[in-house]
PDB file of N, CA and C in Angstrom:
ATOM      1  N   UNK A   1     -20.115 -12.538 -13.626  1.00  0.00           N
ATOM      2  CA  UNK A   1     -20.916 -11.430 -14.143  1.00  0.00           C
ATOM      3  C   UNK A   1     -20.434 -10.125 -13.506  1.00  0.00           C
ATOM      4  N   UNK A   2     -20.287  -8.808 -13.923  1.00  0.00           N
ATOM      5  CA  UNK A   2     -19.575  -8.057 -13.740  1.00  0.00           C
ATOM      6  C   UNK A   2     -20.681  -7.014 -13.335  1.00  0.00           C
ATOM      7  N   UNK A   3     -20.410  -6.314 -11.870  1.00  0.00           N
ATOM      8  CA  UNK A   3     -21.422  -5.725 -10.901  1.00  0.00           C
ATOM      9  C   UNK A   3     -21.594  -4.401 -11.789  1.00  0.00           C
ATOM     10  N   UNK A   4     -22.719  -3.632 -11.879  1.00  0.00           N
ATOM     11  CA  UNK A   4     -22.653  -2.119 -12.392  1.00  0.00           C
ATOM     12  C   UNK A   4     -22.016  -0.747 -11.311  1.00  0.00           C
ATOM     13  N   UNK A   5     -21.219  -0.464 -11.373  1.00  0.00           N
ATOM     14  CA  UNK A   5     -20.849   0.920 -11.372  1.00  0.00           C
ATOM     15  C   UNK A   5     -21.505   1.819 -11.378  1.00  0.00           C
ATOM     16  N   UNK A   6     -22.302   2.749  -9.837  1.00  0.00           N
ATOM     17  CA  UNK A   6     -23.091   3.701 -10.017  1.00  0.00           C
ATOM     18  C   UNK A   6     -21.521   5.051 -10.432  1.00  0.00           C
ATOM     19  N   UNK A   7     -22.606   5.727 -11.147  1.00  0.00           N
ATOM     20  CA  UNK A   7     -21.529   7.082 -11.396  1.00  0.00           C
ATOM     21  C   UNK A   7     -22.084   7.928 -10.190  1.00  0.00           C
ATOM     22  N   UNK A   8     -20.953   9.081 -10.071  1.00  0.00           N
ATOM     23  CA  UNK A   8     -21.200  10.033  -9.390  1.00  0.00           C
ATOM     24  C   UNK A   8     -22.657  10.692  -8.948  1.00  0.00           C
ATOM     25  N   UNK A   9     -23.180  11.254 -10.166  1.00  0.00           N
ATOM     26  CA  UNK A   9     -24.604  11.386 -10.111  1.00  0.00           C
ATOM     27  C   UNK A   9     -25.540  10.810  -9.420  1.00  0.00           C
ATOM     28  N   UNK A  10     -25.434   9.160  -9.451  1.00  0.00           N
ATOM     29  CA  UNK A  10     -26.142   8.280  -8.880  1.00  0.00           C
ATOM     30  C   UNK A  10     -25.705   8.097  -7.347  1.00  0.00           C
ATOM     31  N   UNK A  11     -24.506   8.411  -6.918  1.00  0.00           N
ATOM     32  CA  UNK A  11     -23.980   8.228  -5.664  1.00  0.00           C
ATOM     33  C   UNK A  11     -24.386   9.198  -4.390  1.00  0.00           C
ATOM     34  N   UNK A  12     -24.610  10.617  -5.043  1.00  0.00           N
ATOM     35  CA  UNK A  12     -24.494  11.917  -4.927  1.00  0.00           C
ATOM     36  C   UNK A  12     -26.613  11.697  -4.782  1.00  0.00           C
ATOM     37  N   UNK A  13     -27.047  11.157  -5.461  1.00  0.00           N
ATOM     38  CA  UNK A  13     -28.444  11.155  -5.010  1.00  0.00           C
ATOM     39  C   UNK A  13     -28.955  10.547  -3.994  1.00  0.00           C
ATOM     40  N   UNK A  14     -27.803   9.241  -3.622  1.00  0.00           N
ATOM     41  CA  UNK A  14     -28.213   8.480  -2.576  1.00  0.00           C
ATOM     42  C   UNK A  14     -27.680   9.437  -1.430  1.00  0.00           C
ATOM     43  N   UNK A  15     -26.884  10.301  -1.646  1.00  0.00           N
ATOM     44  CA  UNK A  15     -26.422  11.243  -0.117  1.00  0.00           C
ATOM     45  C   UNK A  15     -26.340  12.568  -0.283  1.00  0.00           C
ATOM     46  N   UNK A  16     -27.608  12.950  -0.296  1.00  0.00           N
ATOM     47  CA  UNK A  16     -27.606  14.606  -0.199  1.00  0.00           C
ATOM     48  C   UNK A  16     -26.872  15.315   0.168  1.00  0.00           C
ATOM     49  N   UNK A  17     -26.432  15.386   1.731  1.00  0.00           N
ATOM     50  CA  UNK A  17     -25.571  16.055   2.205  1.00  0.00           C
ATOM     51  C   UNK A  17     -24.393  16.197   1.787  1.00  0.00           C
ATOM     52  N   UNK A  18     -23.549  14.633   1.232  1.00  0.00           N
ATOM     53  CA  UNK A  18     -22.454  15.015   0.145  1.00  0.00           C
ATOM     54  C   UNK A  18     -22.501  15.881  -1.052  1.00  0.00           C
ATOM     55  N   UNK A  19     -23.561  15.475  -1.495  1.00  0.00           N
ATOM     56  CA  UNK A  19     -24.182  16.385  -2.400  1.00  0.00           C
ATOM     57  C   UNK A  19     -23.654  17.811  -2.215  1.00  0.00           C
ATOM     58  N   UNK A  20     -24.200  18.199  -1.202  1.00  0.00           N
ATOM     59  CA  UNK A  20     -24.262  19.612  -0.631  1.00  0.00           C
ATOM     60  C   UNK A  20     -22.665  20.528  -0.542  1.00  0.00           C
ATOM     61  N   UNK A  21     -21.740  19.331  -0.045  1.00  0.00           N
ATOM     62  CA  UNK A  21     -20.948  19.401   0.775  1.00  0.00           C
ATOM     63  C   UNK A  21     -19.936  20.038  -1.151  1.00  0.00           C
ATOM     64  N   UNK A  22     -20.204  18.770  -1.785  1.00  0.00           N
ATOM     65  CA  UNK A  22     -19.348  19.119  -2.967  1.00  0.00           C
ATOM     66  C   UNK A  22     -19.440  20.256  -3.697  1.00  0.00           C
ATOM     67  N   UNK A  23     -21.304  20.496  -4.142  1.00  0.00           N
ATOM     68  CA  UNK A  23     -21.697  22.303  -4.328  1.00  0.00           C
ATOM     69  C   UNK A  23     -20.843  23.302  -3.772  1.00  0.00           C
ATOM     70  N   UNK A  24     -20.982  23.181  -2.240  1.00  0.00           N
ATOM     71  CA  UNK A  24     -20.224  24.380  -1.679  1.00  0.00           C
ATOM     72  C   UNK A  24     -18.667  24.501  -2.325  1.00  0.00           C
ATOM     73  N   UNK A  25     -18.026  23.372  -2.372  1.00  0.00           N
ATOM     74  CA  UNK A  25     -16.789  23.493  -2.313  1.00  0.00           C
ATOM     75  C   UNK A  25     -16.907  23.925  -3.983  1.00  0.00           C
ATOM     76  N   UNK A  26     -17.701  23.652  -5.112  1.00  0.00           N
ATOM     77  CA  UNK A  26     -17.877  24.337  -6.488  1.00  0.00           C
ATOM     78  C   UNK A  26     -17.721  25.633  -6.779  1.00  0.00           C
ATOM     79  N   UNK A  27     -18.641  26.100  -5.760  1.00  0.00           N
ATOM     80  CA  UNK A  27     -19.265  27.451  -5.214  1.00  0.00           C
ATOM     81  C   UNK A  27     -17.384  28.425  -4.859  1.00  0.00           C
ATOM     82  N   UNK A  28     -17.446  27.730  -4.091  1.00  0.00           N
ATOM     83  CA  UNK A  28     -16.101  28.628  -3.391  1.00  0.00           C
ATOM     84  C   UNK A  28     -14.732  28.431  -4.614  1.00  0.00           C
ATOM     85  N   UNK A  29     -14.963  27.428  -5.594  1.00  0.00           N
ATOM     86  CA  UNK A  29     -13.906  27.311  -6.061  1.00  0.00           C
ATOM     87  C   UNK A  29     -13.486  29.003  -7.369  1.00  0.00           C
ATOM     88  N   UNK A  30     -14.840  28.723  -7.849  1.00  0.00           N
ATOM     89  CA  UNK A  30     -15.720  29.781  -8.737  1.00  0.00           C
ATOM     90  C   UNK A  30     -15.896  31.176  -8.000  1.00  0.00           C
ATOM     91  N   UNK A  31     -15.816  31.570  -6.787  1.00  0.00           N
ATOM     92  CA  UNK A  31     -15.726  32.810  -5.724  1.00  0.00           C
ATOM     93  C   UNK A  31     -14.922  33.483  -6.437  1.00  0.00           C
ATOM     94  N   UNK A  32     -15.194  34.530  -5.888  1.00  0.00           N
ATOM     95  CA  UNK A  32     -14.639  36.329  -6.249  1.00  0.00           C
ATOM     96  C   UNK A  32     -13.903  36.309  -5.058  1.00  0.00           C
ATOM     97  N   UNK A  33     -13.102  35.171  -4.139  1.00  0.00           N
ATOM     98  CA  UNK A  33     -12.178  35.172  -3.402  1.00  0.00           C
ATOM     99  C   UNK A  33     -11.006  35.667  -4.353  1.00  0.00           C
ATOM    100  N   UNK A  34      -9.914  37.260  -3.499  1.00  0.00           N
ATOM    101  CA  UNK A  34      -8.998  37.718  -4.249  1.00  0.00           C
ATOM    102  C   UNK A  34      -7.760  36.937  -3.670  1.00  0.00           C
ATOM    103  N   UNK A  35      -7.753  36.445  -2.228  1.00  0.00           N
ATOM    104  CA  UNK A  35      -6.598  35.269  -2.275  1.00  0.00           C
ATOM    105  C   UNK A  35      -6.147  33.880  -2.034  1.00  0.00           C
ATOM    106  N   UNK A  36      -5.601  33.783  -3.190  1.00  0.00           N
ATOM    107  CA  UNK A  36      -5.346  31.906  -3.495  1.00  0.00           C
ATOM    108  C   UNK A  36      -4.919  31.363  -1.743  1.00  0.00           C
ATOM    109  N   UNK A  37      -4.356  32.128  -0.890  1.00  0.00           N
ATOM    110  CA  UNK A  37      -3.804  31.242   0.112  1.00  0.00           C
ATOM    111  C   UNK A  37      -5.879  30.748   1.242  1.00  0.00           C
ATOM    112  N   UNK A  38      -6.694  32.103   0.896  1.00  0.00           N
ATOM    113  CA  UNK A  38      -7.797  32.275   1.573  1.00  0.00           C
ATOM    114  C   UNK A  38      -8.820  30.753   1.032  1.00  0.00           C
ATOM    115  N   UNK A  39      -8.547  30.914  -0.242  1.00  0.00           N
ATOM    116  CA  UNK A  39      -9.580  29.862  -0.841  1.00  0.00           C
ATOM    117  C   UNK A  39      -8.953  28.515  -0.604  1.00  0.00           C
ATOM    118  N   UNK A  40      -7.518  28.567  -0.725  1.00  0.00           N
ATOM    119  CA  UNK A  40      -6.832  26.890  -0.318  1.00  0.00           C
ATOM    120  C   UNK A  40      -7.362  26.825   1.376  1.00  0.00           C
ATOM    121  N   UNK A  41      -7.230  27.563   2.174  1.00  0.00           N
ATOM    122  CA  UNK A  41      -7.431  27.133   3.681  1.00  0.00           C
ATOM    123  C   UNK A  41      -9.085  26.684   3.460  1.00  0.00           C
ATOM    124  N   UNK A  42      -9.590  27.336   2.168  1.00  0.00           N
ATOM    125  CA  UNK A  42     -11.253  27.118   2.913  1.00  0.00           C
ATOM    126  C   UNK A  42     -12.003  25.599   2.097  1.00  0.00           C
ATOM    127  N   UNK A  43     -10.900  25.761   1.173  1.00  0.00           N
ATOM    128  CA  UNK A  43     -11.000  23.624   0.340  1.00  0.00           C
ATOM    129  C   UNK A  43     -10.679  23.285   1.317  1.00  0.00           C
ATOM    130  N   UNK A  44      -9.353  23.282   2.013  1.00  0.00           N
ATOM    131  CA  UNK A  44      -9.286  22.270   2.596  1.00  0.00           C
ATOM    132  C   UNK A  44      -9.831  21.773   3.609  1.00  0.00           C
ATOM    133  N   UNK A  45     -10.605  22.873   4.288  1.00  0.00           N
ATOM    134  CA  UNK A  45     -11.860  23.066   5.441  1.00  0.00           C
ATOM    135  C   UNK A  45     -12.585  22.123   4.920  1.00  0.00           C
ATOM    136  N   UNK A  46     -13.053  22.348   3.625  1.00  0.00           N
ATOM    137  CA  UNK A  46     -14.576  21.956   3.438  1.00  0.00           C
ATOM    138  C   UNK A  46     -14.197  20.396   2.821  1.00  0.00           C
ATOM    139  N   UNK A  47     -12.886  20.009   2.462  1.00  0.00           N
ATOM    140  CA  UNK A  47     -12.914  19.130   1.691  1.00  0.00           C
ATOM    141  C   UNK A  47     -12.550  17.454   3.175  1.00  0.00           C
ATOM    142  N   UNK A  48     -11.298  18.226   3.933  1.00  0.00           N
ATOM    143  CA  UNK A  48     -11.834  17.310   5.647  1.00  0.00           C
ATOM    144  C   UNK A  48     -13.370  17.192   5.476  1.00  0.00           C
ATOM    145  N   UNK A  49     -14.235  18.477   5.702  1.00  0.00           N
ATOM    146  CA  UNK A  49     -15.912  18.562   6.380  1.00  0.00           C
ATOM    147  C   UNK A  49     -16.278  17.068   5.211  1.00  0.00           C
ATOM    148  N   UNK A  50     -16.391  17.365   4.218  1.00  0.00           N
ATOM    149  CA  UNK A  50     -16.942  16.598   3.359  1.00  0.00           C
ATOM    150  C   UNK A  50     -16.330  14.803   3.602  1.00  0.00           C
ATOM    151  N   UNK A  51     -15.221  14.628   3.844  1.00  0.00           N
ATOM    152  CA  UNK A  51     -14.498  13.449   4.469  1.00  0.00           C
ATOM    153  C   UNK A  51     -15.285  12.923   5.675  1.00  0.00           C
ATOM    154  N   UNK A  52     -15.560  13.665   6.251  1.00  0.00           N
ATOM    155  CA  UNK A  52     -16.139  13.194   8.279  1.00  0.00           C
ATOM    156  C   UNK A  52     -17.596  12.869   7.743  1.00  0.00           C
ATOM    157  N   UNK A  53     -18.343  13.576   6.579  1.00  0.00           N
ATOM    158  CA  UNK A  53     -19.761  13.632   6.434  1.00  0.00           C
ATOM    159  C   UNK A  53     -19.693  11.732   5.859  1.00  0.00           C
ATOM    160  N   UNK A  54     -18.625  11.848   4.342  1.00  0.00           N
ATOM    161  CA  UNK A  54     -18.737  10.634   4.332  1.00  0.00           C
ATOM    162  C   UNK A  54     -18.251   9.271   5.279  1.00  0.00           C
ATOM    163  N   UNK A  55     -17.785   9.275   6.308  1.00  0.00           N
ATOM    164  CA  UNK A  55     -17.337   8.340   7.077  1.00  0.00           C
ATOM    165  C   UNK A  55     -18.989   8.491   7.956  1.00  0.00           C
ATOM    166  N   UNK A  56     -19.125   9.754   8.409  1.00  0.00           N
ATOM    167  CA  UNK A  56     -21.039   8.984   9.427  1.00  0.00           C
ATOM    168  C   UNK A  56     -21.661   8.722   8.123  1.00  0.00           C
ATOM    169  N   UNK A  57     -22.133   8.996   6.854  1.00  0.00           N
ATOM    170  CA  UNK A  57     -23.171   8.612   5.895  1.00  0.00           C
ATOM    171  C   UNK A  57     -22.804   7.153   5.876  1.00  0.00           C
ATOM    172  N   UNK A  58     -21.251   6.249   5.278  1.00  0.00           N
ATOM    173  CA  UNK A  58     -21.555   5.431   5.202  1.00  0.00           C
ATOM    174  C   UNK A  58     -20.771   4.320   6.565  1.00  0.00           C
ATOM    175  N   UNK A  59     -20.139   5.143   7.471  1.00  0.00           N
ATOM    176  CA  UNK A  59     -20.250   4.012   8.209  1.00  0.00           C
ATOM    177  C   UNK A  59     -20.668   4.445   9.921  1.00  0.00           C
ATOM    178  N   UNK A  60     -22.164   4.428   9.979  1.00  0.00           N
ATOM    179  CA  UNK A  60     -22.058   5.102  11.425  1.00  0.00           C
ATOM    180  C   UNK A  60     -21.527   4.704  12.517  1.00  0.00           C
ATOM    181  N   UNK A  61     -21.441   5.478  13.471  1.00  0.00           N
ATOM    182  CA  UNK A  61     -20.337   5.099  14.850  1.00  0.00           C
ATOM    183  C   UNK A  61     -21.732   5.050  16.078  1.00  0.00           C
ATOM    184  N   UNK A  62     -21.416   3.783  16.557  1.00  0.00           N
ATOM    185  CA  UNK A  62     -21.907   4.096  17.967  1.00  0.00           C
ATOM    186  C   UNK A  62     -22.527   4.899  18.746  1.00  0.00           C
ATOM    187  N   UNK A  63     -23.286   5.201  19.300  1.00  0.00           N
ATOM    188  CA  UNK A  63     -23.627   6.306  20.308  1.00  0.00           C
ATOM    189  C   UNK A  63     -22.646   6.136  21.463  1.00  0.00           C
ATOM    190  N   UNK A  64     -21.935   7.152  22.331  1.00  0.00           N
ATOM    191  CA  UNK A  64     -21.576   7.378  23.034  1.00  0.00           C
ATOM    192  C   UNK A  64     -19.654   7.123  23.186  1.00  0.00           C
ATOM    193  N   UNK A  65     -19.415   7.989  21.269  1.00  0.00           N
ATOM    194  CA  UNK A  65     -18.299   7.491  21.318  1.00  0.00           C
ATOM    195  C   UNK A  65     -18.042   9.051  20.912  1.00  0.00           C
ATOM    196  N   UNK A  66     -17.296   9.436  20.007  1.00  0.00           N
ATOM    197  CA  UNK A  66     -16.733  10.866  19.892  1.00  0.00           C
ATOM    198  C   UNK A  66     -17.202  11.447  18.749  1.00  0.00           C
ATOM    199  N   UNK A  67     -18.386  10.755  17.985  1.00  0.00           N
ATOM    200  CA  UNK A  67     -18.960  11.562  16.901  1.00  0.00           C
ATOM    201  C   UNK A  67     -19.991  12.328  16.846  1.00  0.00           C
ATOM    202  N   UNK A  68     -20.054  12.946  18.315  1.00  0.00           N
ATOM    203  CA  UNK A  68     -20.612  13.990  18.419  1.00  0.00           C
ATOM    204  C   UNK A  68     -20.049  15.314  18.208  1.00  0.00           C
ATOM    205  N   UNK A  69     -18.560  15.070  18.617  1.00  0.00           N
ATOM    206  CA  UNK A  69     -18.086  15.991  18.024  1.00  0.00           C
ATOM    207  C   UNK A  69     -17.757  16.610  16.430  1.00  0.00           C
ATOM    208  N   UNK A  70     -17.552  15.448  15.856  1.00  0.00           N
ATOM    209  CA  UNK A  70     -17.188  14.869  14.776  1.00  0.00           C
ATOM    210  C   UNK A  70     -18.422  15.662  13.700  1.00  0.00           C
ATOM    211  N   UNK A  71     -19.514  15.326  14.300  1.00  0.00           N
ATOM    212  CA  UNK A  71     -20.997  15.721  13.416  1.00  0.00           C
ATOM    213  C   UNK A  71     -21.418  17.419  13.725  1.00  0.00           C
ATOM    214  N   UNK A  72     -20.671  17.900  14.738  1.00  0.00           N
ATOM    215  CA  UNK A  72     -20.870  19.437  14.834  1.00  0.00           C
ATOM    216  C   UNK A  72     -20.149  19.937  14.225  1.00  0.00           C
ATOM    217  N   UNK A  73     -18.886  19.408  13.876  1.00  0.00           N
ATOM    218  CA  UNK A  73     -18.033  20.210  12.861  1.00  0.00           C
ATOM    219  C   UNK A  73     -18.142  20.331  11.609  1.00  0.00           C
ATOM    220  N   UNK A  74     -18.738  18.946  11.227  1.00  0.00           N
ATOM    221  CA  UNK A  74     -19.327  18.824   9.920  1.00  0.00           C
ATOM    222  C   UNK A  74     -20.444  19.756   9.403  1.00  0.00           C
ATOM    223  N   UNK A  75     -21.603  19.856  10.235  1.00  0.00           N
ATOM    224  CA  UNK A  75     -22.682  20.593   9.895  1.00  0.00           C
ATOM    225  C   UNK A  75     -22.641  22.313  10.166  1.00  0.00           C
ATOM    226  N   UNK A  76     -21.507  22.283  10.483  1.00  0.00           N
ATOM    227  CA  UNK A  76     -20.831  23.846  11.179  1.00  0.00           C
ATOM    228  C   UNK A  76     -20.327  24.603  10.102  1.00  0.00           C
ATOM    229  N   UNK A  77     -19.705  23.488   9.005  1.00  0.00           N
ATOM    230  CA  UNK A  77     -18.840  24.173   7.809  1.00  0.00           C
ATOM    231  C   UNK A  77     -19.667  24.637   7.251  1.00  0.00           C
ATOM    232  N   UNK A  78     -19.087  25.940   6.830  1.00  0.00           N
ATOM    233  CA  UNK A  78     -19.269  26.741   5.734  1.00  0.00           C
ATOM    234  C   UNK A  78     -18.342  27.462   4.544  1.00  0.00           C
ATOM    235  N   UNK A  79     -18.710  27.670   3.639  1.00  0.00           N
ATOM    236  CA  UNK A  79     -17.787  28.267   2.567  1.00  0.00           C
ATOM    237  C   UNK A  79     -17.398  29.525   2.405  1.00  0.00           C
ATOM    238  N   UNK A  80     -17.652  30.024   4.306  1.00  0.00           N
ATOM    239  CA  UNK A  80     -16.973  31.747   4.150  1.00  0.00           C
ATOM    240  C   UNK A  80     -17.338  32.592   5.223  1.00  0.00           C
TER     241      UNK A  80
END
């Protein structure tokens, strides 16, 4: 029997913060940024941030290992 496939939508509800994480990067794509090299450094900012968010959402780490750092950088990003 063949498992169902949540879509995006459905994935994106179970994790807000990805949620969030993908908006911004919408947001900035769509910006009145005037240069292409400004907006590539700030995807690729946000698109790592959005990477680290999904590695603690779905696989958390330990206490007392290095994702403390890991989780300040994440919640630090911004789109500007």
């Amino acid at each position: 029997m063949p498992t169902k496939t949540n879509t995006l939508e459905e994935h994106l509800v179970s994790h807000p913060e990805l949620k969030q994480h993908l908006l911004k990067l919408f947001e900035l794509a769509e910006s009145d940024i005037d240069s292409a090299d400004r907006i590539e450094e700030l995807m690729v900012e946000g698109i790592k941030a959005f990477g680290r968010q999904a590695i603690q959402d779905w696989a958390p780490i330990p206490h007392g290992n290095s994702a403390g750092a890991a989780g300040a950088a994440v919640s630090g990003w911004r789109s500007g």
